[in-house]
C-alpha atoms as a PDB file:
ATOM      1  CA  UNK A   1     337.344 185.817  70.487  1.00  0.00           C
ATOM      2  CA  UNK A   2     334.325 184.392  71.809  1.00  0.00           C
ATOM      3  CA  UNK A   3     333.641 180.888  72.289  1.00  0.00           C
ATOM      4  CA  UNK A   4     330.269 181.245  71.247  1.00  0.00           C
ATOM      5  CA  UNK A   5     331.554 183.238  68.510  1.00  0.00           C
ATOM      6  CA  UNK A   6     333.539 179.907  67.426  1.00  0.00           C
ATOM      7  CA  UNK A   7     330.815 177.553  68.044  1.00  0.00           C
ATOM      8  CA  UNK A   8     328.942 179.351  65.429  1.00  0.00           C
ATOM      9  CA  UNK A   9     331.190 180.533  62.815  1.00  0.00           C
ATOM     10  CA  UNK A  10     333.293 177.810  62.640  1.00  0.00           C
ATOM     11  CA  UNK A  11     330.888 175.294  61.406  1.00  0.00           C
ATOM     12  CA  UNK A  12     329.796 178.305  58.604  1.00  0.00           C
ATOM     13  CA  UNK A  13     332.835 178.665  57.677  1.00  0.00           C
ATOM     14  CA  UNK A  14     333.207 174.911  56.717  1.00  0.00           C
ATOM     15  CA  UNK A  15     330.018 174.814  55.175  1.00  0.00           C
ATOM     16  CA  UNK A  16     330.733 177.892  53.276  1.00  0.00           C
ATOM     17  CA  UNK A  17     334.351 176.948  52.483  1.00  0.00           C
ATOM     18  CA  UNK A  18     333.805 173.413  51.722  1.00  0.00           C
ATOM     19  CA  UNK A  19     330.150 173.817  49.844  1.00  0.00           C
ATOM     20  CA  UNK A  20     331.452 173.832  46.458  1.00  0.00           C
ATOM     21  CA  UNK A  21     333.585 170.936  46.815  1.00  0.00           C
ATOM     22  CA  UNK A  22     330.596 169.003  46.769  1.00  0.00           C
ATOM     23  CA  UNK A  23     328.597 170.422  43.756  1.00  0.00           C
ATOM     24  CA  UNK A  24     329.168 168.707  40.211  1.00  0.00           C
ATOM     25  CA  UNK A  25     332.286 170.049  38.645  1.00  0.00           C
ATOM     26  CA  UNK A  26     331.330 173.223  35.719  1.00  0.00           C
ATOM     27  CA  UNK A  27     330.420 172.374  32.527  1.00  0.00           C
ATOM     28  CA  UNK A  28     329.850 168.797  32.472  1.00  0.00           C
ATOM     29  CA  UNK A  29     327.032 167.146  30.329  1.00  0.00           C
ATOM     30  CA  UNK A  30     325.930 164.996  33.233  1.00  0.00           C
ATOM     31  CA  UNK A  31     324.515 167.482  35.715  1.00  0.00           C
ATOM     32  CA  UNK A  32     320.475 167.427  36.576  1.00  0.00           C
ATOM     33  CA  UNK A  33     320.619 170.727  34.826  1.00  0.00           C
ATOM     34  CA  UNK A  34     321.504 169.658  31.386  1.00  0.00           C
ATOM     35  CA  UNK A  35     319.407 166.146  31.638  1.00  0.00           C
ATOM     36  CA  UNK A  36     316.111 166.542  32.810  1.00  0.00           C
ATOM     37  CA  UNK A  37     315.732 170.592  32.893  1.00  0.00           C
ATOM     38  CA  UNK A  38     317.473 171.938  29.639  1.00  0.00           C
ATOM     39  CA  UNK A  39     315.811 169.348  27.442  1.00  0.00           C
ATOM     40  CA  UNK A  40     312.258 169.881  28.973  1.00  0.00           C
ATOM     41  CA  UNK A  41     312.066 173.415  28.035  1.00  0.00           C
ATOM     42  CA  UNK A  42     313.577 173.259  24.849  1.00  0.00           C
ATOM     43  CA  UNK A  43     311.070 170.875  23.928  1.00  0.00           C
ATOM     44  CA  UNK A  44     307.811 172.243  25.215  1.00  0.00           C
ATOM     45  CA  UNK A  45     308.319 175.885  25.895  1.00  0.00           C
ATOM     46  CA  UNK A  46     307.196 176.947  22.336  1.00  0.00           C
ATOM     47  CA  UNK A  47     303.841 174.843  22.210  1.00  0.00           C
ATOM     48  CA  UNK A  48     303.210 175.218  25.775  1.00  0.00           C
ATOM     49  CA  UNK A  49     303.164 179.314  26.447  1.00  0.00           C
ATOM     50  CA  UNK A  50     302.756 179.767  22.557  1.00  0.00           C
ATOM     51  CA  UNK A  51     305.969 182.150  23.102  1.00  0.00           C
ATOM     52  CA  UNK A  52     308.824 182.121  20.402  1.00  0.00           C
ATOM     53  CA  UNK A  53     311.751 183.095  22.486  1.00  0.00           C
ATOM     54  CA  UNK A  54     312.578 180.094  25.419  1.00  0.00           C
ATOM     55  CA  UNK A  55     314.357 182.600  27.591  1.00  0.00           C
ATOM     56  CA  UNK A  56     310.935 185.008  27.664  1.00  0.00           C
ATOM     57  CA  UNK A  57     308.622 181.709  28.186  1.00  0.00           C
ATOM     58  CA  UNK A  58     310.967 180.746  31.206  1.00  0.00           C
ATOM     59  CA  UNK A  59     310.883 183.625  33.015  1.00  0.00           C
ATOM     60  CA  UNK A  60     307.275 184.709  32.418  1.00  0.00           C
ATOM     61  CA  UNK A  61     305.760 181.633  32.488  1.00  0.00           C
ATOM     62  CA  UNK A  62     307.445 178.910  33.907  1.00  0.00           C
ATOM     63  CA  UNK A  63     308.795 181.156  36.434  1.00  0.00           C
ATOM     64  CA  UNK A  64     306.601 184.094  36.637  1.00  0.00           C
ATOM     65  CA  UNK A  65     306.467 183.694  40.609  1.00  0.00           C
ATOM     66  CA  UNK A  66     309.520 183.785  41.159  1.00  0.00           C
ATOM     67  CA  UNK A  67     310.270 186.288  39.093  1.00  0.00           C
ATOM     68  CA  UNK A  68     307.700 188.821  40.530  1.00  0.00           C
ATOM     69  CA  UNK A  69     309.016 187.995  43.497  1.00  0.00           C
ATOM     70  CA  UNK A  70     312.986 188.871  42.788  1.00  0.00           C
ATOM     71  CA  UNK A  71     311.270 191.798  40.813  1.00  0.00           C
ATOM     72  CA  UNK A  72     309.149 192.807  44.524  1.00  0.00           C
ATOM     73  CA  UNK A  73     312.379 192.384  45.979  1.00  0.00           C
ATOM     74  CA  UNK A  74     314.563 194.582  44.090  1.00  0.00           C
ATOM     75  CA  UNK A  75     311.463 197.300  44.122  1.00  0.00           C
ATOM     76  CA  UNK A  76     311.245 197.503  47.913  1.00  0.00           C
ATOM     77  CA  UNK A  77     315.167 197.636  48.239  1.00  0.00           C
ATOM     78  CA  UNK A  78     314.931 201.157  45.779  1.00  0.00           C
ATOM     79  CA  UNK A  79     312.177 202.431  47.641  1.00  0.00           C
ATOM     80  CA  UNK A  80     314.005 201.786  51.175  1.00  0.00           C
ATOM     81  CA  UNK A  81     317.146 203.462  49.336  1.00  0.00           C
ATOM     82  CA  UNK A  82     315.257 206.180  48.121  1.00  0.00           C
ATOM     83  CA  UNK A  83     313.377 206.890  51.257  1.00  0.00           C
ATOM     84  CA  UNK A  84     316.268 206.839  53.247  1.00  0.00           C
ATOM     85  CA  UNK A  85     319.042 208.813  50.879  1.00  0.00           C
ATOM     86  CA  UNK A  86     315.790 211.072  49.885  1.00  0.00           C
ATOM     87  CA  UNK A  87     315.455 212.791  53.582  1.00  0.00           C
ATOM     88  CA  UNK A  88     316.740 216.454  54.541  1.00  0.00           C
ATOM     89  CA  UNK A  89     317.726 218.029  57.559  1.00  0.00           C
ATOM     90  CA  UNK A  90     314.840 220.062  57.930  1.00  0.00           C
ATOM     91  CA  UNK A  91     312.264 217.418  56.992  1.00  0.00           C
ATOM     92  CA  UNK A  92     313.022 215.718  60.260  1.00  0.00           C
ATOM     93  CA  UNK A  93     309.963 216.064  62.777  1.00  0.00           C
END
């Protein structure tokens, strides 16, 4: 193999490999998540987008950039599917 090859994958490999030792175990009450997050939108989604499902006023409101992005995403990976699975023989030029 490469050096080169080593210099760079080895170092992504530990990162990779050894990434979720460092994140907060699952399912613990402590995490950012389920302290400052969680509680926040509970409390004020309703009154603040006037919407009476959370999950909707997340992802439409709180979120709604992010969203249309994934949503851009996953639009332009179809079309690039679609365009490329779509083409015949003879429509070649």
């Amino acid at each position: 193999m490469n050096p080169r090859t080593l210099i760079v994958f080895l170092p992504l490999a530990v990162i990779l490999l050894g990434g979720p030792m460092w994140l907060p175990p699952l399912r613990t009450a402590d995490v950012p998540i389920r302290t400052r997050v969680e509680p926040y939108y509970i409390e004020n989604a309703v009154e603040q987008t006037h919407t009476p499902n959370i999950v909707s006023a997340i992802l439409a409101d709180y979120r709604s950039f992010d969203t249309f992005g994934e949503t851009t995403v996953v639009f332009a990976a179809g079309l690039a599917c679609y365009l490329l699975l779509g083409r015949r023989e003879d429509d070649q030029a």
